[in-house]
C-alpha atoms as a PDB file:
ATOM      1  CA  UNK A   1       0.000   0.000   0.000  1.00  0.00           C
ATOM      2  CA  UNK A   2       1.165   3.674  -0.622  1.00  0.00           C
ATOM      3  CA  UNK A   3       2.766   4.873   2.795  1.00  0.00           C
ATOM      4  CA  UNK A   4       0.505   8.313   2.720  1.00  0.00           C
ATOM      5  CA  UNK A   5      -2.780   8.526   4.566  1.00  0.00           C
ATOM      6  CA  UNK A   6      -4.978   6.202   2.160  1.00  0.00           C
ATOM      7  CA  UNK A   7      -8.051   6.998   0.216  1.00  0.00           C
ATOM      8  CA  UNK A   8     -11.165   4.075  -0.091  1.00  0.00           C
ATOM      9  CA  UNK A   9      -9.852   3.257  -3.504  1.00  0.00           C
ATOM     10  CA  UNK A  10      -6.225   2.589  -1.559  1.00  0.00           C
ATOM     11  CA  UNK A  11      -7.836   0.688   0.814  1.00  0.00           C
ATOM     12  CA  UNK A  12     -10.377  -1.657  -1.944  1.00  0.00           C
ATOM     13  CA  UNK A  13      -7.271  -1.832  -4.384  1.00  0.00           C
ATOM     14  CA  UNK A  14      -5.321  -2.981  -0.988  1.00  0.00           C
ATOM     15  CA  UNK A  15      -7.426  -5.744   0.106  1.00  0.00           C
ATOM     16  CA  UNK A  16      -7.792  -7.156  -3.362  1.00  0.00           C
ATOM     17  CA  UNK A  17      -3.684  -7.440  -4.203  1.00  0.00           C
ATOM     18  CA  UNK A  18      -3.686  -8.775  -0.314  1.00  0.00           C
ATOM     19  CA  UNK A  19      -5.950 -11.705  -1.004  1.00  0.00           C
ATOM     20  CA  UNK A  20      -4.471 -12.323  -4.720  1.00  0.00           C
ATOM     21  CA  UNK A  21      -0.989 -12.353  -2.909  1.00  0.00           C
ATOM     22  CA  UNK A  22      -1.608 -15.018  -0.483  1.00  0.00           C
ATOM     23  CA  UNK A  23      -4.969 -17.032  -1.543  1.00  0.00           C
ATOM     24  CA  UNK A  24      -3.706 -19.890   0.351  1.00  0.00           C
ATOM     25  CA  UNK A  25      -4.180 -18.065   3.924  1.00  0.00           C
ATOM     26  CA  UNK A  26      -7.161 -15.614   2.444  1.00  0.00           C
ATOM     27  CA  UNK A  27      -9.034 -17.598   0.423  1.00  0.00           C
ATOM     28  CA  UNK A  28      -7.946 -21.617   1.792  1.00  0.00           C
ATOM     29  CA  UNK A  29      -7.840 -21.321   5.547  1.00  0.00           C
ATOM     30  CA  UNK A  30     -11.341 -19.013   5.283  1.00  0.00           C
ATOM     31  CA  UNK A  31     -12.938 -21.715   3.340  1.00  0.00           C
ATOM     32  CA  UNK A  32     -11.745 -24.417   5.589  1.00  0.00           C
ATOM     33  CA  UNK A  33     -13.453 -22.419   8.724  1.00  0.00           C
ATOM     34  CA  UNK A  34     -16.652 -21.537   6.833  1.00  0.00           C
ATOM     35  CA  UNK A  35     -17.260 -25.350   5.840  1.00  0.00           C
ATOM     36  CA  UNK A  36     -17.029 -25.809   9.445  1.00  0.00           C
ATOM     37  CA  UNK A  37     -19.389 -23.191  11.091  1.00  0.00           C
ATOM     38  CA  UNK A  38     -21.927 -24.360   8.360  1.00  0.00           C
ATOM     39  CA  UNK A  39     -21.268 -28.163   9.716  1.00  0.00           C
ATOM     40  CA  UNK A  40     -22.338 -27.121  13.548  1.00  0.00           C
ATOM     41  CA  UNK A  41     -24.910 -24.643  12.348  1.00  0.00           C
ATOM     42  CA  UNK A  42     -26.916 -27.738  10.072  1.00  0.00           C
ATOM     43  CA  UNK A  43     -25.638 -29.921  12.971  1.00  0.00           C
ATOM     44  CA  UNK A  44     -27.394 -27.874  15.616  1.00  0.00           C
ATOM     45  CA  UNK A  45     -30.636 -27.003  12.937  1.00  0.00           C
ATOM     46  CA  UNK A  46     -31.511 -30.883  12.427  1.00  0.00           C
ATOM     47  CA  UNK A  47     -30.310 -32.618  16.007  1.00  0.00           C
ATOM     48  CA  UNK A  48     -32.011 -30.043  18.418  1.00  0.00           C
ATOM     49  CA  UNK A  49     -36.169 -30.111  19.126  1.00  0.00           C
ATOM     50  CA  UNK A  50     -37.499 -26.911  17.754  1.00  0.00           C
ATOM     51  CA  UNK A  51     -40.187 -24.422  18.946  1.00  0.00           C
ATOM     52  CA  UNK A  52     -43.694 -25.734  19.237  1.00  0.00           C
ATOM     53  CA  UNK A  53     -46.245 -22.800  19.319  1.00  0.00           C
ATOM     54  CA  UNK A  54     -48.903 -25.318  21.045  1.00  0.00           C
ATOM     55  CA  UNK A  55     -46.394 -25.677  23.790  1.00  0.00           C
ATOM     56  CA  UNK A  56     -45.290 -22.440  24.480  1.00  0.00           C
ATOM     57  CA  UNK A  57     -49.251 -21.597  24.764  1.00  0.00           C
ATOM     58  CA  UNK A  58     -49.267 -24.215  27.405  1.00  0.00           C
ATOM     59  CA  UNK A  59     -46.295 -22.990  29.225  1.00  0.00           C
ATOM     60  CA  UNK A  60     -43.890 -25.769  28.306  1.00  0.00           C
ATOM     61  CA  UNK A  61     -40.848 -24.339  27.037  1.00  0.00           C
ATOM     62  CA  UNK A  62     -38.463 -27.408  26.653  1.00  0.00           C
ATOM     63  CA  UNK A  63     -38.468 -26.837  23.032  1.00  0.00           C
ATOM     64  CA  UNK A  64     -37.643 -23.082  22.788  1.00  0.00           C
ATOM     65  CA  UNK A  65     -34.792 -23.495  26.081  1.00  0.00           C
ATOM     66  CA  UNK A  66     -33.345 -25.757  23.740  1.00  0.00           C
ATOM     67  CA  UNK A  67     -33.432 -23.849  20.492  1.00  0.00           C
ATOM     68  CA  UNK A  68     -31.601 -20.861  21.994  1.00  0.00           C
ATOM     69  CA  UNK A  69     -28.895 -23.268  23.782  1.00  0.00           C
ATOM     70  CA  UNK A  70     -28.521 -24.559  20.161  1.00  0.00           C
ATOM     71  CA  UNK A  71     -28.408 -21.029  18.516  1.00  0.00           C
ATOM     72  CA  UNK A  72     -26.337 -19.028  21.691  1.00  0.00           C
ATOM     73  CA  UNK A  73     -23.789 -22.858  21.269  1.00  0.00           C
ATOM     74  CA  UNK A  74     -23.438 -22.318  17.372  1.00  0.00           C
ATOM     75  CA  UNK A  75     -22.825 -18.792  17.665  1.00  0.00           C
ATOM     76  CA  UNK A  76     -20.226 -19.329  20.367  1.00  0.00           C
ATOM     77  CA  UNK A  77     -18.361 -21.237  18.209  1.00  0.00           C
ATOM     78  CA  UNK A  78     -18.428 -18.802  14.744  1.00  0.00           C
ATOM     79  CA  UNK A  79     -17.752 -16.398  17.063  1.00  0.00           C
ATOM     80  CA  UNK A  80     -14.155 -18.427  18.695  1.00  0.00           C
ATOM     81  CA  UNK A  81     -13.303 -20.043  14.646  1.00  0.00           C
ATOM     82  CA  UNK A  82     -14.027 -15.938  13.663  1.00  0.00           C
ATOM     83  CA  UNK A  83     -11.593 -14.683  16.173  1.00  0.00           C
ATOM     84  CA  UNK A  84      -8.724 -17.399  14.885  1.00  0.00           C
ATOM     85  CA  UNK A  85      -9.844 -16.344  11.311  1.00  0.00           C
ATOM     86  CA  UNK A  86      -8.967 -13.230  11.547  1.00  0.00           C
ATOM     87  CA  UNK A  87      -6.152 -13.142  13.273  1.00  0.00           C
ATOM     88  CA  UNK A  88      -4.536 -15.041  10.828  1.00  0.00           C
ATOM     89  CA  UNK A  89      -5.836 -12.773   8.021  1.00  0.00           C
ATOM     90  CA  UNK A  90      -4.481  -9.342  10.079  1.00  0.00           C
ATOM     91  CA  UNK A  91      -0.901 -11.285  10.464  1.00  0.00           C
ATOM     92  CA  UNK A  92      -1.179 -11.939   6.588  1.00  0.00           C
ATOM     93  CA  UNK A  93      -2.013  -8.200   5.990  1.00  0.00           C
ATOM     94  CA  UNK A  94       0.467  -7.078   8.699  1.00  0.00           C
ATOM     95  CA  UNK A  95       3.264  -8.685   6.085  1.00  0.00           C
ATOM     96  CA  UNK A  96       1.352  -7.811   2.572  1.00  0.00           C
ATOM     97  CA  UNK A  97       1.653  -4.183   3.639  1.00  0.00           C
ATOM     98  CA  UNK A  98       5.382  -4.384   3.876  1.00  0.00           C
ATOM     99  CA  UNK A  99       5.237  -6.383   0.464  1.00  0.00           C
ATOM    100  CA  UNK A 100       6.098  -9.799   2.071  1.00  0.00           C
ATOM    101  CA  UNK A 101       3.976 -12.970   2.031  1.00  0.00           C
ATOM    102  CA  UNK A 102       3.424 -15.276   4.645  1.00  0.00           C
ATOM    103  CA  UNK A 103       2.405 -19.152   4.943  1.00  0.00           C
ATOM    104  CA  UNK A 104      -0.487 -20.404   7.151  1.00  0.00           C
ATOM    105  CA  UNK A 105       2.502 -22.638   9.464  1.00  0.00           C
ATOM    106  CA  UNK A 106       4.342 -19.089  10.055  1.00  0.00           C
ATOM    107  CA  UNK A 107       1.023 -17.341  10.322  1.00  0.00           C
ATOM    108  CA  UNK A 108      -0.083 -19.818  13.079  1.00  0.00           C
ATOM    109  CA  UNK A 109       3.213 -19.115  14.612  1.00  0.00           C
ATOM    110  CA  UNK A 110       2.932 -15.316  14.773  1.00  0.00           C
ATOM    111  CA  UNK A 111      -0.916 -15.530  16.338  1.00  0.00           C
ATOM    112  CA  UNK A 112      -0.673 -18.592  18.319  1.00  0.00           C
ATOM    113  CA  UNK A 113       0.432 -16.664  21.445  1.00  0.00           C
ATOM    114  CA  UNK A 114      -2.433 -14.267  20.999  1.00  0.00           C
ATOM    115  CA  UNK A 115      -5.136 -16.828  20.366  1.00  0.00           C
ATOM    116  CA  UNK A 116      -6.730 -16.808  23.961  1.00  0.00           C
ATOM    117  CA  UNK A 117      -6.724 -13.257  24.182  1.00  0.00           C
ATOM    118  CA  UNK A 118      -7.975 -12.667  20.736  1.00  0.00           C
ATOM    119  CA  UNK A 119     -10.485 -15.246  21.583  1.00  0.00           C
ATOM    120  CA  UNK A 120     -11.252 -13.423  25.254  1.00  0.00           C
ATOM    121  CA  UNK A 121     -11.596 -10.149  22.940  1.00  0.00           C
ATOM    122  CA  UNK A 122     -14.202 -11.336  20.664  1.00  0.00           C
ATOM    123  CA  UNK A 123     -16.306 -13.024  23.336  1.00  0.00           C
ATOM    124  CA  UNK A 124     -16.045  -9.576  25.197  1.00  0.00           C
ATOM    125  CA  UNK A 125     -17.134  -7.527  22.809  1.00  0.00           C
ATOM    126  CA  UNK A 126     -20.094  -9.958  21.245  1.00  0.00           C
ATOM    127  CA  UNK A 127     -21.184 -10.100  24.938  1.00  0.00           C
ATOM    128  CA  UNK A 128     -21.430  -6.317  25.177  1.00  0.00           C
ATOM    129  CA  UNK A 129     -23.234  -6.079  22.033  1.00  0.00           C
ATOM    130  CA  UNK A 130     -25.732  -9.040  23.046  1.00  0.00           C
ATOM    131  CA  UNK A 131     -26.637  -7.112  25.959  1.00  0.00           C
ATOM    132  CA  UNK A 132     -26.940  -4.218  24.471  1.00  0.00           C
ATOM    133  CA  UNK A 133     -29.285  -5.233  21.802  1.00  0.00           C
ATOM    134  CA  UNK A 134     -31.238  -8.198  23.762  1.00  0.00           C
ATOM    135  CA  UNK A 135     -31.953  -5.816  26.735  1.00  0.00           C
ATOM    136  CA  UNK A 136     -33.957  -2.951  25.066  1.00  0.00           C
ATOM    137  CA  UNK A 137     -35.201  -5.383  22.619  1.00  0.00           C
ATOM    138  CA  UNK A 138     -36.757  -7.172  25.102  1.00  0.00           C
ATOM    139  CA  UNK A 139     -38.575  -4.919  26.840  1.00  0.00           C
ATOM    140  CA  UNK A 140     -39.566  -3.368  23.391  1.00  0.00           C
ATOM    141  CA  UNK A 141     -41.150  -6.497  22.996  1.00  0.00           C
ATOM    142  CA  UNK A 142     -43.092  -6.623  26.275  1.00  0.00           C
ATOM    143  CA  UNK A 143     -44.064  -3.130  25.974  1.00  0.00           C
ATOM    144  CA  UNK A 144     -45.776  -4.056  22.495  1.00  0.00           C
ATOM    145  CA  UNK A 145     -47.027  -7.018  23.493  1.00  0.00           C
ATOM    146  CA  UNK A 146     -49.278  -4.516  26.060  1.00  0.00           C
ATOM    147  CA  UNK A 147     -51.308  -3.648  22.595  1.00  0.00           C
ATOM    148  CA  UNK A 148     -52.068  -0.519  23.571  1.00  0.00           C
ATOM    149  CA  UNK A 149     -50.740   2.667  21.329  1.00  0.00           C
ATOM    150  CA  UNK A 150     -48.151   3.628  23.688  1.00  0.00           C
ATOM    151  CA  UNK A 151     -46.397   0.731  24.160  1.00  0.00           C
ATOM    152  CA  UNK A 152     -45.804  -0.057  20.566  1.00  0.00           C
ATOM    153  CA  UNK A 153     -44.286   3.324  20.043  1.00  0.00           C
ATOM    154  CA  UNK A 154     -42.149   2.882  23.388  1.00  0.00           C
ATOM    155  CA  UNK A 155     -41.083  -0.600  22.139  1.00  0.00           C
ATOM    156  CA  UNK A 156     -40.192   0.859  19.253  1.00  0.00           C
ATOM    157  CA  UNK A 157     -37.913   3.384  20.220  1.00  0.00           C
ATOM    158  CA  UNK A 158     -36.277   1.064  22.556  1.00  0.00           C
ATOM    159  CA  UNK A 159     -35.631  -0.874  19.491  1.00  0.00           C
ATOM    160  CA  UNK A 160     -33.761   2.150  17.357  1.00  0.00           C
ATOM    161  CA  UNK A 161     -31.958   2.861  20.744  1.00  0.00           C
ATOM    162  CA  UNK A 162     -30.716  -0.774  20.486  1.00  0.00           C
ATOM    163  CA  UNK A 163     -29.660  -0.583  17.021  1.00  0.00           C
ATOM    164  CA  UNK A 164     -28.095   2.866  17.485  1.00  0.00           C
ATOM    165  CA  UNK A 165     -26.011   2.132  20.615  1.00  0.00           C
ATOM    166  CA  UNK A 166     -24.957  -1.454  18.660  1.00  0.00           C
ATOM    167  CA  UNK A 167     -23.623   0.883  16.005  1.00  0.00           C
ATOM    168  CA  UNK A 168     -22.017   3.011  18.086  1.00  0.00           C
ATOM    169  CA  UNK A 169     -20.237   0.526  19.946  1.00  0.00           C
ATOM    170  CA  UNK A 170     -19.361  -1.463  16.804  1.00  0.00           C
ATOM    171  CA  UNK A 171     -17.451   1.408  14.763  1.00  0.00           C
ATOM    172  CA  UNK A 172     -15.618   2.227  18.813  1.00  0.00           C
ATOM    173  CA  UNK A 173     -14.441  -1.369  19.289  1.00  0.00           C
ATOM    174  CA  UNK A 174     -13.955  -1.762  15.506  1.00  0.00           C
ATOM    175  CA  UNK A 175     -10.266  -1.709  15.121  1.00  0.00           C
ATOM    176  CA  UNK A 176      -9.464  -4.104  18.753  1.00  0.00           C
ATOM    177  CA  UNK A 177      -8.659  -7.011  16.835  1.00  0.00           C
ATOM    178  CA  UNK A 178      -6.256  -5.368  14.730  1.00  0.00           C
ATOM    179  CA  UNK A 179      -4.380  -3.674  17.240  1.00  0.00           C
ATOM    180  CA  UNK A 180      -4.133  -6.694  19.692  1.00  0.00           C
ATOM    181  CA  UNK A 181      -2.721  -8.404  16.905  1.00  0.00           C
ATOM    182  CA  UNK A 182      -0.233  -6.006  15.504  1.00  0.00           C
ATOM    183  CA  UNK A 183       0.374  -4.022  18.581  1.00  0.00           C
ATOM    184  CA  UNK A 184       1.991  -5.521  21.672  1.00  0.00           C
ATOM    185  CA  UNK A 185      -0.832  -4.914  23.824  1.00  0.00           C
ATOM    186  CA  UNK A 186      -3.510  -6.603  26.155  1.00  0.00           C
ATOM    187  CA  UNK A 187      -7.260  -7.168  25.924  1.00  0.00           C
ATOM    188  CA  UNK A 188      -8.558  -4.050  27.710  1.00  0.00           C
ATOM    189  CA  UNK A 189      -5.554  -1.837  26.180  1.00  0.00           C
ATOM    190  CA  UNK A 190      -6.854  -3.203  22.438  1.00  0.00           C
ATOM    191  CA  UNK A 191     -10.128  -2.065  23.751  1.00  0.00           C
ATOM    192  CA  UNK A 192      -8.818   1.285  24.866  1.00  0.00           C
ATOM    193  CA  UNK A 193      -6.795   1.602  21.708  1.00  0.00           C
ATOM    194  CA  UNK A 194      -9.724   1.032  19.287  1.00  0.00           C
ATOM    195  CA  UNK A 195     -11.623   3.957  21.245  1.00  0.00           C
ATOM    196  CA  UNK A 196      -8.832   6.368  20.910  1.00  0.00           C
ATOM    197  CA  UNK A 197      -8.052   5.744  16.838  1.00  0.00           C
ATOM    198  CA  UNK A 198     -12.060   6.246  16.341  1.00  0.00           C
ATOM    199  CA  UNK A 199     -12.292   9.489  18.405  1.00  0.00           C
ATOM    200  CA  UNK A 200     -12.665  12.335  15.531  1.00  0.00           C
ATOM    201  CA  UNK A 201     -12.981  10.031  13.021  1.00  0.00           C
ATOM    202  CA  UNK A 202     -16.404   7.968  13.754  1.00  0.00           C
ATOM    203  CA  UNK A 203     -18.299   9.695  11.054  1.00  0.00           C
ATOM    204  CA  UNK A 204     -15.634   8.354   8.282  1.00  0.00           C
ATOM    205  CA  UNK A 205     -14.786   5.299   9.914  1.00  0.00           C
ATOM    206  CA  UNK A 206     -18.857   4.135   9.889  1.00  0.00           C
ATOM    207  CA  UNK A 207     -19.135   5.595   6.338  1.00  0.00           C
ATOM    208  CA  UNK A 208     -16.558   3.298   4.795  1.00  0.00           C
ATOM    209  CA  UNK A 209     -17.473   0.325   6.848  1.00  0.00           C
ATOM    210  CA  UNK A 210     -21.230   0.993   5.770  1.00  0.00           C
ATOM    211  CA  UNK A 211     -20.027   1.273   1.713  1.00  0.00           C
ATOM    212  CA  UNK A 212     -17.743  -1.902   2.318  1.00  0.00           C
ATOM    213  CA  UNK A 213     -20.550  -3.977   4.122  1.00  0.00           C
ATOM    214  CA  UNK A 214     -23.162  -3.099   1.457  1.00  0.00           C
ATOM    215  CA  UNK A 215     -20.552  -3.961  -1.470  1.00  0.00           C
ATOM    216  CA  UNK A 216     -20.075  -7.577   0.287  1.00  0.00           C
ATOM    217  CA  UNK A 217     -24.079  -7.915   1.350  1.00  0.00           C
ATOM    218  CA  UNK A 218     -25.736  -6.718  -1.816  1.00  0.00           C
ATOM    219  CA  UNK A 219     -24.239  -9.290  -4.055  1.00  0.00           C
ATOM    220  CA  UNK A 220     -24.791 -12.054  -1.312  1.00  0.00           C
ATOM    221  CA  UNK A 221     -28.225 -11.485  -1.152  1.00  0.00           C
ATOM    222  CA  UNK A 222     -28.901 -11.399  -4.719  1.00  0.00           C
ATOM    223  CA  UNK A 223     -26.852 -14.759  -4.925  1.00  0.00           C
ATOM    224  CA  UNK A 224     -28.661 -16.181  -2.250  1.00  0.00           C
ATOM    225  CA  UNK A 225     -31.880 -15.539  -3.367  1.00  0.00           C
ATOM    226  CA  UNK A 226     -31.138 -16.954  -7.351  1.00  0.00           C
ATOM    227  CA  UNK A 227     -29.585 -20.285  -5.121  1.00  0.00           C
ATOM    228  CA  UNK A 228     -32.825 -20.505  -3.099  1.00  0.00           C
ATOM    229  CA  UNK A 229     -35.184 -19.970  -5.948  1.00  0.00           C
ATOM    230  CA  UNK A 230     -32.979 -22.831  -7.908  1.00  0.00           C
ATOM    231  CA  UNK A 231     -33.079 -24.602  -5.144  1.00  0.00           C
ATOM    232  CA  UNK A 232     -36.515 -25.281  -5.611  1.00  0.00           C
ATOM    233  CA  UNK A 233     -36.654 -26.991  -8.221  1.00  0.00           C
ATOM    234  CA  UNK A 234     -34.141 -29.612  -7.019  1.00  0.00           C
ATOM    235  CA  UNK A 235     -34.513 -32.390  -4.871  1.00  0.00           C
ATOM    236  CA  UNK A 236     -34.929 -31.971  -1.346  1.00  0.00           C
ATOM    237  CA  UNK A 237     -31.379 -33.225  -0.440  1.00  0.00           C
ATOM    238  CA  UNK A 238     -29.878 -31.227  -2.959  1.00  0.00           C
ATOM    239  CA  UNK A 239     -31.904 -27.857  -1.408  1.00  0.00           C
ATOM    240  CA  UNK A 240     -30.181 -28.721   1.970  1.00  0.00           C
ATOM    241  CA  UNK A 241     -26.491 -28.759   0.606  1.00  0.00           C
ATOM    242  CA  UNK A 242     -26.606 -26.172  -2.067  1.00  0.00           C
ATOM    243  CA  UNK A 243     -27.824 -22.900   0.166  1.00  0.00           C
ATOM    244  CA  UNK A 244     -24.837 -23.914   2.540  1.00  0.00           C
ATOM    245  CA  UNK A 245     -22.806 -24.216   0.105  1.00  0.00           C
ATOM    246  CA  UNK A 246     -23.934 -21.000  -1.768  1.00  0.00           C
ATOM    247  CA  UNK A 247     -22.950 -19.276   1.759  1.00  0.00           C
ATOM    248  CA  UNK A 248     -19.516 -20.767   2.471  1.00  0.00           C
ATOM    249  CA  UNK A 249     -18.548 -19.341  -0.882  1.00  0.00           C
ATOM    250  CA  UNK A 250     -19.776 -16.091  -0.357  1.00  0.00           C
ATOM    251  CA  UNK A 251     -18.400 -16.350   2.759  1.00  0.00           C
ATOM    252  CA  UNK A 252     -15.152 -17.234   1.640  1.00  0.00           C
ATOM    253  CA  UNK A 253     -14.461 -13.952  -0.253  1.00  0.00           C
ATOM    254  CA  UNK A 254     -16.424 -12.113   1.923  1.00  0.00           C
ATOM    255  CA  UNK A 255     -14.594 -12.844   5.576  1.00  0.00           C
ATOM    256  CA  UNK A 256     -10.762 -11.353   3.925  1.00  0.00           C
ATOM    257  CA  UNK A 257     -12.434  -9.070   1.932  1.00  0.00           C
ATOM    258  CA  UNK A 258     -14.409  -7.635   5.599  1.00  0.00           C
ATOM    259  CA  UNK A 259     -10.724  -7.765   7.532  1.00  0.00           C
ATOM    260  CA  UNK A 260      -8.758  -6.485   5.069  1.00  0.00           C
ATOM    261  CA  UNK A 261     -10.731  -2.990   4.519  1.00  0.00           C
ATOM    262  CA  UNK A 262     -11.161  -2.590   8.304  1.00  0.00           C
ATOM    263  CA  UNK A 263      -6.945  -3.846   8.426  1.00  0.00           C
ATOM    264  CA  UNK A 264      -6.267  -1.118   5.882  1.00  0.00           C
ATOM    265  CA  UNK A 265      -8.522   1.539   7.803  1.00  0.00           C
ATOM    266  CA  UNK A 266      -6.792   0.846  10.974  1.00  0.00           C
ATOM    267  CA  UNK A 267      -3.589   1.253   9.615  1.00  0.00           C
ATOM    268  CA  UNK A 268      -4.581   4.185   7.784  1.00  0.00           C
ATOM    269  CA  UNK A 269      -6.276   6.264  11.256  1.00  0.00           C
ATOM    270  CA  UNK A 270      -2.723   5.387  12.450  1.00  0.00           C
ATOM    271  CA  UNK A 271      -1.165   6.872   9.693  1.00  0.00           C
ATOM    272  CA  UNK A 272      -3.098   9.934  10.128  1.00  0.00           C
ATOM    273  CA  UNK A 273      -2.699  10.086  13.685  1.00  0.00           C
ATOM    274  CA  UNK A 274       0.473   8.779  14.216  1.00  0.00           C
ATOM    275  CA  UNK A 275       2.988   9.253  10.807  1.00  0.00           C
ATOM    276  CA  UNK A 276       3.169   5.049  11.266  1.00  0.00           C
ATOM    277  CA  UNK A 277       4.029   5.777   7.445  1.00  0.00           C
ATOM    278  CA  UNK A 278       7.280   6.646   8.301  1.00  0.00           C
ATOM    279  CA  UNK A 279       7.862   3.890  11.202  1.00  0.00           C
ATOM    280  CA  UNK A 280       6.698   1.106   8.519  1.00  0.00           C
ATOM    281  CA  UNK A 281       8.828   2.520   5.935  1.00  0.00           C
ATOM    282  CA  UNK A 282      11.952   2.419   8.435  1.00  0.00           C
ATOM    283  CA  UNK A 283      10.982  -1.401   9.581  1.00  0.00           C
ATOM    284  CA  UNK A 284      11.871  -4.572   8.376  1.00  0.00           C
ATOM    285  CA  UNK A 285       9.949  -6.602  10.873  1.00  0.00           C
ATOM    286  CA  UNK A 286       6.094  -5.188  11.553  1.00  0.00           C
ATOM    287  CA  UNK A 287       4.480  -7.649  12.745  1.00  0.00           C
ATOM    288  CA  UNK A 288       7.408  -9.455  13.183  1.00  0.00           C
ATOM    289  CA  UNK A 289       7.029 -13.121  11.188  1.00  0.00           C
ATOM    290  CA  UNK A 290       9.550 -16.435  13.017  1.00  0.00           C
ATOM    291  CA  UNK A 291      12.096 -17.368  10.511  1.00  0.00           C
END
């Protein structure tokens, strides 16, 4: 990448030459953990008892207790394989940038220290977020559920506050992975970190991950809905393996595509804030790869 504070085309133009220069990590490894999450998530679809309207109306709830220990379980896990994902995938960019490429046994190498953390990160931050949007959403529901006119609209605006706050909170703690894996720092400190590269900059940093996540869901749902409406006039067996398989594809370019742009953002805010241009164009070893 040009050492200069980088425009959106830098940072598209970036992520594509990344992922061309190392498809085995970007491309391989992502498709490798997709195949999986789609495994436990069809796994946890067809094994677990789902919700039964008749017994919920009778107050037995055995069904829906153990549809949301499937769901919470399955997401638990995309969220731990997500947080090894793209750890991997910052190492690899940490090394494109400097116009190096790296295998997956050296990228392992480089993140393997950092995995719990990373891990501890993720779960942190998912947990904040779950709270954050379960906890207004819920009582936007029971307010509704009251029927009467005020309710709905208080439910209602407990459910923009929700999706506000999420937002907020999102573009703050976007950059924590990147900096707890290319900066020598702790959990709370990535945290911290994140915070202090988005202050003065939110406005720009939610614009360009709102253009990048409606460049990568656009196409995926048009995609998705052709497969599904193919779909239908296959068998039934073939239904269940081609929309999974339509999604760890997507998926697949998607996931690098995602961590590069934000990579490339971070990197940028810390060019603008910090000159890291000229540190990265004095260093030989950022992030430092085992030899």
């Amino acid at each position: 990448m040009p050492l200069r504070p980088l425009g959106l085309d830098d940072m598209l133009t970036g992520t594509v030459r990344y992922m061309r220069s190392n498809p085995s990590l970007a491309l391989g490894v992502t498709a490798v953990v997709m195949v999986v999450v789609q495994a436990i998530q069809l796994l946890v679809e067809f094994a677990l008892v789902g919700i039964d309207p008749a017994e919920l109306a009778q107050g037995r709830s055995s069904g829906l207790v153990g549809s949301l220990i499937g769901t919470v379980g399955s997401s638990l896990v995309s969220v731990v394989l997500g947080a090894v994902l793209a750890g991997l995938l910052l190492v690899a960019l940490g090394q494109a940038v400097l116009g190096r490429s790296i295998g997956v046994r050296q990228a392992w190498q480089v993140i393997a220290p950092r995995v719990p953390g990373l891990i501890a990160l993720s779960l942190l931050v998912w947990l904040a977020i779950m709270v954050v949007v379960l906890a207004p959403t819920f009582l936007g529901l029971v307010f509704a559920a009251t029927g009467s006119g005020g309710g709905i609209v208080l439910g209602l605006l407990l459910l923009v506050v929700a999706v506000v706050v999420t937002c907020y909170l999102g573009v703050l703690w976007v950059f924590a992975p990147a900096a707890y894996v290319l900066e020598p720092i702790g959990v709370m400190a990535a945290l911290r970190r994140s915070v202090e590269l988005v202050r003065g900059y939110w406005w720009r940093t939610f614009g360009i991950l709102l253009l990048t996540g409606l460049m990568i869901v656009i196409p995926a749902v048009v995609v998705m809905v052709v497969v599904v409406l193919l779909s239908v006039l296959l068998p039934p067996a073939a239904m269940l393996i081609s929309v999974p398989l339509a999604a760890v594809v997507l998926a697949t370019f998607a996931t690098p595509f995602g961590v590069g742009v934000t990579g490339l953002l971070y990197l940028d805010q810390r060019i603008r804030k910090e000159r890291l241009d000229l540190e990265l164009a004095r260093s030989a070893d950022w992030p430092a790869a085992p030899r």
